[in-house]
PDB file of N, CA and C in Angstrom:
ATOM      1  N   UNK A   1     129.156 111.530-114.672  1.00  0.00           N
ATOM      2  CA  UNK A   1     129.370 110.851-113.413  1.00  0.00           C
ATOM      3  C   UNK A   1     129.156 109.349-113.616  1.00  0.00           C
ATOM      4  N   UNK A   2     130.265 108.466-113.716  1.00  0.00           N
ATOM      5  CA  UNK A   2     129.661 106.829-113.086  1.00  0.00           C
ATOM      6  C   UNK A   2     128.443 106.455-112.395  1.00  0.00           C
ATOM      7  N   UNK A   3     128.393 105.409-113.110  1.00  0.00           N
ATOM      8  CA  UNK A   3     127.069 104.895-112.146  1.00  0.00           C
ATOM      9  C   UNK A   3     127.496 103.704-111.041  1.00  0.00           C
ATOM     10  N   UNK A   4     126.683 103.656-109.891  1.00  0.00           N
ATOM     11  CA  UNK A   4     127.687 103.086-109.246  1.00  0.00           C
ATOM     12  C   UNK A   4     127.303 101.264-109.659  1.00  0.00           C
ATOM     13  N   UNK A   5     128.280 100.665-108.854  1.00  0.00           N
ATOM     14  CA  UNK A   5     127.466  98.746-109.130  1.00  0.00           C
ATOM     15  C   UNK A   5     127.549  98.537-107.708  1.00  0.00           C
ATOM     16  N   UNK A   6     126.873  97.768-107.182  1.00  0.00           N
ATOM     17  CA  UNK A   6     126.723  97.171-106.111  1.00  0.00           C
ATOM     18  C   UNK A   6     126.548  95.908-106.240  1.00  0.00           C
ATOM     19  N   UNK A   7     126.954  94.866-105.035  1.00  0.00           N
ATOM     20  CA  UNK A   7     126.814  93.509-105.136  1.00  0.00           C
ATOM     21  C   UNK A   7     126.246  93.085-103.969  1.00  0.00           C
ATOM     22  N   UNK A   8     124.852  92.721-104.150  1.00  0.00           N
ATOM     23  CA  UNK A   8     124.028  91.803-102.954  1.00  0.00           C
ATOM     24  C   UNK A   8     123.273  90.528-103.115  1.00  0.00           C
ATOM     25  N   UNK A   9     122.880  90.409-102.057  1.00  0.00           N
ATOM     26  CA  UNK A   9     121.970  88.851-102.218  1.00  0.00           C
ATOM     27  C   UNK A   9     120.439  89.029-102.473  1.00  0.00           C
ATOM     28  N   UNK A  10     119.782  88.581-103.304  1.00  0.00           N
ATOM     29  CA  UNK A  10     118.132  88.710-103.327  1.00  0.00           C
ATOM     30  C   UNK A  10     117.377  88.260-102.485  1.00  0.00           C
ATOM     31  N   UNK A  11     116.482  89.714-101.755  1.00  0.00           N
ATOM     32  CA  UNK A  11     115.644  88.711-100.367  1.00  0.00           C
ATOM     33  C   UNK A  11     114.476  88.559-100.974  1.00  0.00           C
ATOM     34  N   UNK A  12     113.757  89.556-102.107  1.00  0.00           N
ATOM     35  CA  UNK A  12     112.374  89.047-102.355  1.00  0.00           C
ATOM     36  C   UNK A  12     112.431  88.915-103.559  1.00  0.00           C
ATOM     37  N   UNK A  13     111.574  88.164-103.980  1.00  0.00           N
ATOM     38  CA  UNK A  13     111.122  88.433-105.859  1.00  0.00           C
ATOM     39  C   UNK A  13     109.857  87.879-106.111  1.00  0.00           C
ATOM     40  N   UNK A  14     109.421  88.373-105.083  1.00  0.00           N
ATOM     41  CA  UNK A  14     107.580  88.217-105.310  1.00  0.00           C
ATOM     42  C   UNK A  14     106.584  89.110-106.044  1.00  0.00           C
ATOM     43  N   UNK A  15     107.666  90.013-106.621  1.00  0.00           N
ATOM     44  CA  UNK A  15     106.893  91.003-107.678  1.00  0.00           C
ATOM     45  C   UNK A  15     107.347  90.950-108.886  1.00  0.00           C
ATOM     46  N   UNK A  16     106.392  90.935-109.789  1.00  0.00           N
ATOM     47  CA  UNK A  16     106.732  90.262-111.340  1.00  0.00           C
ATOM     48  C   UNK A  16     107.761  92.266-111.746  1.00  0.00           C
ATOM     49  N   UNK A  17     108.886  91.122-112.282  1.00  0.00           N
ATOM     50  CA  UNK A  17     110.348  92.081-112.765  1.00  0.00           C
ATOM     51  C   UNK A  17     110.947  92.805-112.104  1.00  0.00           C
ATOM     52  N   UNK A  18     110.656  92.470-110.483  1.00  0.00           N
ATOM     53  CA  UNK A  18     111.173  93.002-109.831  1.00  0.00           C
ATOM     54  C   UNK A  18     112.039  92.036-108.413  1.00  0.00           C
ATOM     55  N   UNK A  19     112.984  92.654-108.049  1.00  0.00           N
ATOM     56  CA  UNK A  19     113.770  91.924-106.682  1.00  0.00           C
ATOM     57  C   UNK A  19     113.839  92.503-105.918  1.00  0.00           C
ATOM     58  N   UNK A  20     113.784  92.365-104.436  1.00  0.00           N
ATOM     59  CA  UNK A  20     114.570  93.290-103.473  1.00  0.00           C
ATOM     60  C   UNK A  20     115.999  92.749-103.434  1.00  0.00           C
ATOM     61  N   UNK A  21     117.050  93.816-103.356  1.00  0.00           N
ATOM     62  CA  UNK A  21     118.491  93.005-102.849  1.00  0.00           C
ATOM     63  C   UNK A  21     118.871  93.736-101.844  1.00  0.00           C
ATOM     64  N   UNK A  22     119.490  93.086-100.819  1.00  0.00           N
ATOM     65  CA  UNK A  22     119.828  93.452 -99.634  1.00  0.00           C
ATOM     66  C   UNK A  22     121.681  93.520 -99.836  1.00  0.00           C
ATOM     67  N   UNK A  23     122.038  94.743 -99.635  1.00  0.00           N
ATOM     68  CA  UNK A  23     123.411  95.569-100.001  1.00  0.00           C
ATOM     69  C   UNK A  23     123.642  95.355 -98.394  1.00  0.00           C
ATOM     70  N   UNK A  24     124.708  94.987 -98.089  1.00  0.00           N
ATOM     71  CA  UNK A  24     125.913  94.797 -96.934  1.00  0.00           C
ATOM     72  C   UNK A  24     127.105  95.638 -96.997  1.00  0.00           C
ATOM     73  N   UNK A  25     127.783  96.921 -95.701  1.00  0.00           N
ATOM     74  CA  UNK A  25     128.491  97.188 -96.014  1.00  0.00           C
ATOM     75  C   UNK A  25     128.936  97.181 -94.824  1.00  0.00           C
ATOM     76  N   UNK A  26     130.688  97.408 -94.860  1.00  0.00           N
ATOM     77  CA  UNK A  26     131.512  96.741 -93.667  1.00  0.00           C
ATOM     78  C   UNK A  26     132.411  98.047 -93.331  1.00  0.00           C
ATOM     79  N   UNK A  27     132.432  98.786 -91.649  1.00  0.00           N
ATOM     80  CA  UNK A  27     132.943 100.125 -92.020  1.00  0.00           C
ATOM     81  C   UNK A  27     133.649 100.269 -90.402  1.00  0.00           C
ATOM     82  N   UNK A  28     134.733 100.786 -90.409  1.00  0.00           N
ATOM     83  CA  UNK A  28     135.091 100.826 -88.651  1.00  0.00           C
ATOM     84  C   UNK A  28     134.383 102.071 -88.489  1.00  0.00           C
ATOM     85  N   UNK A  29     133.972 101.736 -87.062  1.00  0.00           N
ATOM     86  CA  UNK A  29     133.764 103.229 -86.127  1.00  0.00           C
ATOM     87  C   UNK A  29     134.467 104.300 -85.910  1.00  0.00           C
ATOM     88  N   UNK A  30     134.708 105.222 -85.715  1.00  0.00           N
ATOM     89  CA  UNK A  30     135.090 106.282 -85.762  1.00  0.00           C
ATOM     90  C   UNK A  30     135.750 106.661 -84.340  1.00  0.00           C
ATOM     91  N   UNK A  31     135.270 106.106 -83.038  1.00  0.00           N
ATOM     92  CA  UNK A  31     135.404 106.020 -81.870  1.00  0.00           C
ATOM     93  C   UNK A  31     135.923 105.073 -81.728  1.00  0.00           C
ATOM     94  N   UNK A  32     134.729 104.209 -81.651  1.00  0.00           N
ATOM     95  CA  UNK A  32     135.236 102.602 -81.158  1.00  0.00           C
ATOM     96  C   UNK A  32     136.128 101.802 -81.630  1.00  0.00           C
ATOM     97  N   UNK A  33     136.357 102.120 -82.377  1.00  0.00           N
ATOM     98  CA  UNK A  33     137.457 101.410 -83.812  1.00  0.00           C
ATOM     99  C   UNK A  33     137.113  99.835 -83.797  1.00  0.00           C
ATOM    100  N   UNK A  34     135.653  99.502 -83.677  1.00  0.00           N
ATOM    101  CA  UNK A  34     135.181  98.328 -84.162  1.00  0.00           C
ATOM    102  C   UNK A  34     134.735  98.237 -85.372  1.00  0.00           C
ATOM    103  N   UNK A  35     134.087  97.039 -86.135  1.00  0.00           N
ATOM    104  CA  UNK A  35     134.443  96.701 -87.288  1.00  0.00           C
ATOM    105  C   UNK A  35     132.324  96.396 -87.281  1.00  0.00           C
ATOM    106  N   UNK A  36     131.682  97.669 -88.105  1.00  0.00           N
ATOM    107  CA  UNK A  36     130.313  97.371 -87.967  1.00  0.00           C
ATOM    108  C   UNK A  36     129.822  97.396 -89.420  1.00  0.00           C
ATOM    109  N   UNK A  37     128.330  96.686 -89.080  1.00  0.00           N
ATOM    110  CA  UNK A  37     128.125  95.791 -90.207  1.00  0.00           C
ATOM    111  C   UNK A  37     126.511  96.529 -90.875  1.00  0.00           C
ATOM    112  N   UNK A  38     126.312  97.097 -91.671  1.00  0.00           N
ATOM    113  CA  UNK A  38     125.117  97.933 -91.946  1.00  0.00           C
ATOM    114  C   UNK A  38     124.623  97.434 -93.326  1.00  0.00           C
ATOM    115  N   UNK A  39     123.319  97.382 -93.391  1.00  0.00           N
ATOM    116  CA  UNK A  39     122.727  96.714 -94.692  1.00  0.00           C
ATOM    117  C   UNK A  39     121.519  97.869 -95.486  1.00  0.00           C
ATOM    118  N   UNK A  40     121.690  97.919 -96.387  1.00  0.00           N
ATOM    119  CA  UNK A  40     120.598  98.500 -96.995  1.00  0.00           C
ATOM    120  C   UNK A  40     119.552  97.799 -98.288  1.00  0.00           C
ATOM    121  N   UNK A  41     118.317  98.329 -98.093  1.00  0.00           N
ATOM    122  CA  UNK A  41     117.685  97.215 -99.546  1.00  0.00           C
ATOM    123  C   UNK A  41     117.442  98.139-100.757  1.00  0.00           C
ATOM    124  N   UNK A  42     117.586  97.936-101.664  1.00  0.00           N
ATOM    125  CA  UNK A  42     117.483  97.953-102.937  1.00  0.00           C
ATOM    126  C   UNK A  42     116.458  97.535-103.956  1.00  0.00           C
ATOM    127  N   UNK A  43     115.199  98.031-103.854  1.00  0.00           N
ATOM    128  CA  UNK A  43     114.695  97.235-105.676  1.00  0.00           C
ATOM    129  C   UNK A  43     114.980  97.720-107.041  1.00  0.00           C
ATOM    130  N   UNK A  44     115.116  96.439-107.301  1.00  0.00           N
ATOM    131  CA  UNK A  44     115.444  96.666-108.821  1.00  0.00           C
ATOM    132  C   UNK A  44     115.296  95.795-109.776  1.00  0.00           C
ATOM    133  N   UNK A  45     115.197  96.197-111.087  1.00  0.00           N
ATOM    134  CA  UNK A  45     114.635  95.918-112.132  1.00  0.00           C
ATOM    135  C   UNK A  45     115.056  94.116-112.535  1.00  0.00           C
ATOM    136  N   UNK A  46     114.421  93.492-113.001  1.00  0.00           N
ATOM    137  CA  UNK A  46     115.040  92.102-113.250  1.00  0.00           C
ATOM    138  C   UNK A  46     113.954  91.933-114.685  1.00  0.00           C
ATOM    139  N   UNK A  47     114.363  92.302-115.853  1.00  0.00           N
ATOM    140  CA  UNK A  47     113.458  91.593-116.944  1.00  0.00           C
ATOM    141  C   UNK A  47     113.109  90.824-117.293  1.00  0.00           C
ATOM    142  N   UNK A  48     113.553  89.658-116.630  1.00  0.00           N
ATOM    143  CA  UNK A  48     113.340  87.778-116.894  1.00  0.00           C
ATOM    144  C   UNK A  48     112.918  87.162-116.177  1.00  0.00           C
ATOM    145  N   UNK A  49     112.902  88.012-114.995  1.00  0.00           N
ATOM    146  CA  UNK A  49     112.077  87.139-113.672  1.00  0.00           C
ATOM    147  C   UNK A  49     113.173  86.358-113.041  1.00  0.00           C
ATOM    148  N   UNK A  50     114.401  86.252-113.942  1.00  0.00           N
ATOM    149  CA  UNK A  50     115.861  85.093-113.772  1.00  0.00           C
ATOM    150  C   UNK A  50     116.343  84.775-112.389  1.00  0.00           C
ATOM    151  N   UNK A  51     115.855  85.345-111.356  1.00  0.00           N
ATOM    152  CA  UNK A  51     116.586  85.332-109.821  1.00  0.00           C
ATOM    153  C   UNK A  51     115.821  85.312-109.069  1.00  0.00           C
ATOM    154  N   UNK A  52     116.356  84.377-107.878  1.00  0.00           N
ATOM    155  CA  UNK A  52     115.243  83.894-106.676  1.00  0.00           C
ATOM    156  C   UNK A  52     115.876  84.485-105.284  1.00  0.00           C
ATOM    157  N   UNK A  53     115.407  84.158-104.427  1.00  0.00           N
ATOM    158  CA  UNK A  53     116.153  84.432-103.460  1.00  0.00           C
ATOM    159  C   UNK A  53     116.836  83.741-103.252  1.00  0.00           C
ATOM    160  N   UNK A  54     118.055  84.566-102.311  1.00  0.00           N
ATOM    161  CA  UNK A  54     119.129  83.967-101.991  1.00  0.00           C
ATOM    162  C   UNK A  54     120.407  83.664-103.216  1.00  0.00           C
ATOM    163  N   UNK A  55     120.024  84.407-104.462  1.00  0.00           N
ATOM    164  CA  UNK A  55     121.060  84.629-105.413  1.00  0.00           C
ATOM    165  C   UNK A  55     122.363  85.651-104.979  1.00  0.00           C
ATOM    166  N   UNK A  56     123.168  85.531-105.499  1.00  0.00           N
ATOM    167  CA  UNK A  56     124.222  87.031-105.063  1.00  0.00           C
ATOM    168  C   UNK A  56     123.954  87.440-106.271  1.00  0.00           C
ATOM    169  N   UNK A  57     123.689  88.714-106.839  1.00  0.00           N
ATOM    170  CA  UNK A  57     123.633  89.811-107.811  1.00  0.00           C
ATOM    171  C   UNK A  57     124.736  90.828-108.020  1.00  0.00           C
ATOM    172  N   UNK A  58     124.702  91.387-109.120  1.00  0.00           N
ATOM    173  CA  UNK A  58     125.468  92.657-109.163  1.00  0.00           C
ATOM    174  C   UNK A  58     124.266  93.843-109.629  1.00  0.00           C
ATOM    175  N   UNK A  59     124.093  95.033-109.065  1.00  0.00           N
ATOM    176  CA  UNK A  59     123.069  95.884-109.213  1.00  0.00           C
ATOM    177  C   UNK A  59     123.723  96.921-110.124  1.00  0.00           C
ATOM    178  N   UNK A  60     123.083  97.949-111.042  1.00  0.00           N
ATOM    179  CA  UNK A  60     123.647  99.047-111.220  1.00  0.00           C
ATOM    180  C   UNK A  60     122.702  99.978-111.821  1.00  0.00           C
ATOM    181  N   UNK A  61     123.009 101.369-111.155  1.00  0.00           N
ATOM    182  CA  UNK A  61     122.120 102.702-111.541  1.00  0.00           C
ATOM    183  C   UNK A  61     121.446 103.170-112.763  1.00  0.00           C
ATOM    184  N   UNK A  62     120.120 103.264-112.573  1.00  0.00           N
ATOM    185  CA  UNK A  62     119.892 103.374-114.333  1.00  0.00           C
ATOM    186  C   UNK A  62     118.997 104.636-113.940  1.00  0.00           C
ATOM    187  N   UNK A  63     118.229 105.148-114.831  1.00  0.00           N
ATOM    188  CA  UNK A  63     116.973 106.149-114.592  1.00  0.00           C
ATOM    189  C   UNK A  63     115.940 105.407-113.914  1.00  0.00           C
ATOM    190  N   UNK A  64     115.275 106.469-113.243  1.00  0.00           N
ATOM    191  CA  UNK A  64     113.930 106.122-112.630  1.00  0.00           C
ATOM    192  C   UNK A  64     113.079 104.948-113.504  1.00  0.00           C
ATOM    193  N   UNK A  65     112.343 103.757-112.928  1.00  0.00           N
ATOM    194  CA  UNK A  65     111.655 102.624-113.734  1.00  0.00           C
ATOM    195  C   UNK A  65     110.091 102.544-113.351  1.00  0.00           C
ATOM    196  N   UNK A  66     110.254 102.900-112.036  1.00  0.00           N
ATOM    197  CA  UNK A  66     109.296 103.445-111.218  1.00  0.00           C
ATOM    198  C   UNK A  66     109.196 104.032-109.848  1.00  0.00           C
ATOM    199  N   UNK A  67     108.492 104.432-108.886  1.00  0.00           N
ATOM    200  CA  UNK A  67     108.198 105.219-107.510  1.00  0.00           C
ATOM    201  C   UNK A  67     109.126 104.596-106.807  1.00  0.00           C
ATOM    202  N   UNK A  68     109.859 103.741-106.580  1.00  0.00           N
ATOM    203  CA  UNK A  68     110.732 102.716-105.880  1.00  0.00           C
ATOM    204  C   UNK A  68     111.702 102.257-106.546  1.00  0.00           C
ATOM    205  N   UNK A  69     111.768 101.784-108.008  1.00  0.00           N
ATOM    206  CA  UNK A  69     113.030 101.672-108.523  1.00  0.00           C
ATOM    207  C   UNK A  69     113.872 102.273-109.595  1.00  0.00           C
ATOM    208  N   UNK A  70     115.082 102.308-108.884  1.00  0.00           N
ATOM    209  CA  UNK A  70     116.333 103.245-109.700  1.00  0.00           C
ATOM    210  C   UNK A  70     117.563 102.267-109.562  1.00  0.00           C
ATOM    211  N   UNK A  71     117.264 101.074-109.857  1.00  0.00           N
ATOM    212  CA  UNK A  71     118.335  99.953-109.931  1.00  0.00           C
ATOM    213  C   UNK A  71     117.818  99.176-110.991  1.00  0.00           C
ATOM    214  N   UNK A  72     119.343  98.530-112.067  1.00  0.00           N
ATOM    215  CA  UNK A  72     118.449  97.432-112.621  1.00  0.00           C
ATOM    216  C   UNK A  72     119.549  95.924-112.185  1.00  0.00           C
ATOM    217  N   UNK A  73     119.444  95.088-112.916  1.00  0.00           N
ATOM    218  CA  UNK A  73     120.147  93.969-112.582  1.00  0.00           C
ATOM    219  C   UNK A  73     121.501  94.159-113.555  1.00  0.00           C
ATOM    220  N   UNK A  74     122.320  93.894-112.970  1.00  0.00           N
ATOM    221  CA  UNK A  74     123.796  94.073-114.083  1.00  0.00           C
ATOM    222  C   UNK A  74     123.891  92.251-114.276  1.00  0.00           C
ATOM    223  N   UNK A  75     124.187  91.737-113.559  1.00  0.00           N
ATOM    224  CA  UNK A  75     124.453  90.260-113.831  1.00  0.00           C
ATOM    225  C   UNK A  75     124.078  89.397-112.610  1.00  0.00           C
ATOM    226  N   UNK A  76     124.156  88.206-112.445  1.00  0.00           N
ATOM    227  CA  UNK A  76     124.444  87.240-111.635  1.00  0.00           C
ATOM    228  C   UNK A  76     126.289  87.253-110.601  1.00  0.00           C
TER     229      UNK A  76
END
């Protein structure tokens, strides 16, 4: 099975090798046929400490790293 990539912006990185990234996704309603906007967060792995907030990232699926993360950093 692929692993998936995701692309978000970094809201925290106040934990050494680690980021939160906040994932945005854009989806019509089913009813309403409006255009809604849902976010999810993400931690994941960063080995360099390399990213602050407010970076855009690319994320992608790796094995468990710890109790909370199953993401690592793919790139900038």
């Amino acid at each position: 099975m692929p692993k998936r990539i995701l692309t978000g912006t970094v809201t925290s990185d106040a934990n050494e090798q680690t980021i939160t990234v906040s994932v945005e996704r854009r989806f019509k309603h089913p009813v309403l046929a409006k255009t809604i906007r849902k976010s999810k967060k993400y931690r994941a792995h960063d080995e360099k400490n390399a990213f602050k907030v407010g970076d855009s990232v690319r994320i992608i699926e790796c094995a468990p790293r710890s109790k909370t993360k199953r993401w690592e950093v793919l790139e900038a």
